[in-house]
Protein backbone atom coordinates (compact mmCIF):
# COMPACT_ATOMS: atom_id res chain seq x y z
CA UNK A 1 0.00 0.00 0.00
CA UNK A 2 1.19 3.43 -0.76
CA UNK A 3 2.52 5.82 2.01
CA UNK A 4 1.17 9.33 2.34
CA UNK A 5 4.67 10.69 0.64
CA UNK A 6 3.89 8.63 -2.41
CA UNK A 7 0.49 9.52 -3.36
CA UNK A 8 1.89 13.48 -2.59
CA UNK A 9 4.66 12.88 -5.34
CA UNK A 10 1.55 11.52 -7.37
CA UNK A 11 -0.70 14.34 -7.22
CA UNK A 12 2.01 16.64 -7.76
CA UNK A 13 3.44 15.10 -10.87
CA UNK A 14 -0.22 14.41 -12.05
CA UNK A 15 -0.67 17.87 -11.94
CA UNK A 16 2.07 19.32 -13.22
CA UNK A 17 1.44 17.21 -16.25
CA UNK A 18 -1.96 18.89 -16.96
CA UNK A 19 -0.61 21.92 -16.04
CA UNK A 20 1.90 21.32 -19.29
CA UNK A 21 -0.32 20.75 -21.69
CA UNK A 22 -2.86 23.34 -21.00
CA UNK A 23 -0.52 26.21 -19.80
CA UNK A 24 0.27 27.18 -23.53
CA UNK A 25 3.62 29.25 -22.89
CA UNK A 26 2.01 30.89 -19.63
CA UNK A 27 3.95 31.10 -16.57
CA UNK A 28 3.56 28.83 -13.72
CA UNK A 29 2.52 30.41 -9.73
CA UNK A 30 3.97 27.95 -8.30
CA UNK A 31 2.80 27.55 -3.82
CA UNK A 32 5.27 25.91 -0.99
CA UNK A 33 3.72 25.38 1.95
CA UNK A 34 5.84 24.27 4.99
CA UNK A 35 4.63 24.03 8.55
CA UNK A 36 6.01 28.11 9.34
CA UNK A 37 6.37 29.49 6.29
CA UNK A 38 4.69 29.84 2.94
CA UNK A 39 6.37 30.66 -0.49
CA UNK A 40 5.25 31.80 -4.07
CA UNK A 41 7.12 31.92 -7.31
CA UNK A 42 6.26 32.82 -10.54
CA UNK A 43 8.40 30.51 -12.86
CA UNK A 44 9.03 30.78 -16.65
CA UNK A 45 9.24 27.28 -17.74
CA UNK A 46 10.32 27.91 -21.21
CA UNK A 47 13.01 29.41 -20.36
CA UNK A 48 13.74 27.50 -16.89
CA UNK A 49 14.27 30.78 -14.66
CA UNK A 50 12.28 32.29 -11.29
CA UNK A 51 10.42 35.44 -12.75
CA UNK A 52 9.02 36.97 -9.38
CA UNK A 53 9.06 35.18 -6.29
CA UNK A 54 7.72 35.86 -2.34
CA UNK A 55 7.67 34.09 0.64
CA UNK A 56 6.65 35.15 4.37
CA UNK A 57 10.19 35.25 5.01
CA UNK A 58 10.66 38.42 2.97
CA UNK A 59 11.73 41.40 4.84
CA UNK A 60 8.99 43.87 3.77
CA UNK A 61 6.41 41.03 5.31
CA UNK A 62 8.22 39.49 8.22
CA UNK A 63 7.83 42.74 10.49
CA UNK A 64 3.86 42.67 9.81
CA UNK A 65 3.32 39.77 10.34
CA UNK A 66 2.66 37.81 13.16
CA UNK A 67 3.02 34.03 11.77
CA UNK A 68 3.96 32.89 8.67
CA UNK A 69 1.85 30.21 8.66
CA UNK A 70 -1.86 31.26 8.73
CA UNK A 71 -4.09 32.99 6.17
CA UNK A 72 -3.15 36.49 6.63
CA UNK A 73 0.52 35.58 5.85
CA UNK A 74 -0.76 33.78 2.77
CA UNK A 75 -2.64 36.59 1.59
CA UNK A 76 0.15 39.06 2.04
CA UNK A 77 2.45 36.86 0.25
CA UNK A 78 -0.39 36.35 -2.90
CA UNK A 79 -0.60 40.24 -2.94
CA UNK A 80 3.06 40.54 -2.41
CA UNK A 81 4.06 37.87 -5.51
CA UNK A 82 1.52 39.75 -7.89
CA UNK A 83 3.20 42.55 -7.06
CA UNK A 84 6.45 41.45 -8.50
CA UNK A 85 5.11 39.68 -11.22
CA UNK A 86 2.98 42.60 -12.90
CA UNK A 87 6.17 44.88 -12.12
CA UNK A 88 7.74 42.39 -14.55
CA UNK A 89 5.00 42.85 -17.07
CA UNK A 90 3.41 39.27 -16.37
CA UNK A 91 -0.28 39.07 -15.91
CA UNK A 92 -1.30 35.45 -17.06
CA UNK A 93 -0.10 32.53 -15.19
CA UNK A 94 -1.30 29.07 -14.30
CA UNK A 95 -1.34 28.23 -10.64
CA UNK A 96 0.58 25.33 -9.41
CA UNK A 97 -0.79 24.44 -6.29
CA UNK A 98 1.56 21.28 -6.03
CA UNK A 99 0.01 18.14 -4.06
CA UNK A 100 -1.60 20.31 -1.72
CA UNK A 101 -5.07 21.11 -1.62
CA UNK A 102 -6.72 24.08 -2.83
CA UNK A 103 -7.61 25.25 0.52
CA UNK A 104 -6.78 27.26 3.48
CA UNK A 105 -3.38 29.06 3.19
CA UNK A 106 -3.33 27.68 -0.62
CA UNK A 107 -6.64 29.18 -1.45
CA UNK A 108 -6.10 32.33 0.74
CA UNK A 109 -2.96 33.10 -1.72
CA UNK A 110 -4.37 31.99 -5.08
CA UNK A 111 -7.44 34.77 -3.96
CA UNK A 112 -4.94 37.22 -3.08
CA UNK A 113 -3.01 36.85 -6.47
CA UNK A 114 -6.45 37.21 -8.27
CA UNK A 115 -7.32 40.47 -6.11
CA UNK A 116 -3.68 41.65 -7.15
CA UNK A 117 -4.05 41.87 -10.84
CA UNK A 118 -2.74 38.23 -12.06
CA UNK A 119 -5.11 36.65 -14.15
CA UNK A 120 -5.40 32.36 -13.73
């Protein structure tokens, strides 16, 4: 029987296979979630660099915060990431939400990206 680790590794490769075909040259948000912190990064595939990137480690968030694992932090870091990415002139992207779940801190950043200006 599989462990919990291998049907993670699943999901996320099952998704970023569908994410593949139907991103059509878009750039992937791609979410981290760890058990303090949570990261965002806005990835060009094509050309295999980090466009914009955030995390709730950043200075300009870690003062104003008061954990960076909730769904304030989340938000910040969605708002913070769209930020970045629009003052790079990107506006379309695909969200990778990895193996985890489009919920709680996930959904609290994909929201906050939205509110931002990125389109997905």
């Amino acid at each position: 029987m599989a462990d919990n680790k291998d049907l993670q590794l699943r999901r996320k490769v099952r998704l970023r296979f569908q994410l593949r075909r139907k991103a059509g040259g878009r750039p992937r948000l791609s979410v981290f979630r760890s058990g303090r912190h949570i990261y965002a990064q806005v990835i060009d595939d094509v050309e295999g660099r980090t466009v914009a990137a955030a995390s709730s480690m950043d200075r300009v968030l870690r003062d104003q915060l008061k954990t960076g694992a909730d769904k304030d932090a989340a938000a910040a870091v969605g708002k913070l990431v769209a930020e970045r990415a629009l003052a790079v002139g990107i506006t379309d992207v695909v969200f990778d939400r990895g193996s985890y779940l489009y919920h709680g801190r996930v959904k609290a950043l994909a929201e906050a990206a939205r509110e931002g200006g990125l389109a997905f």
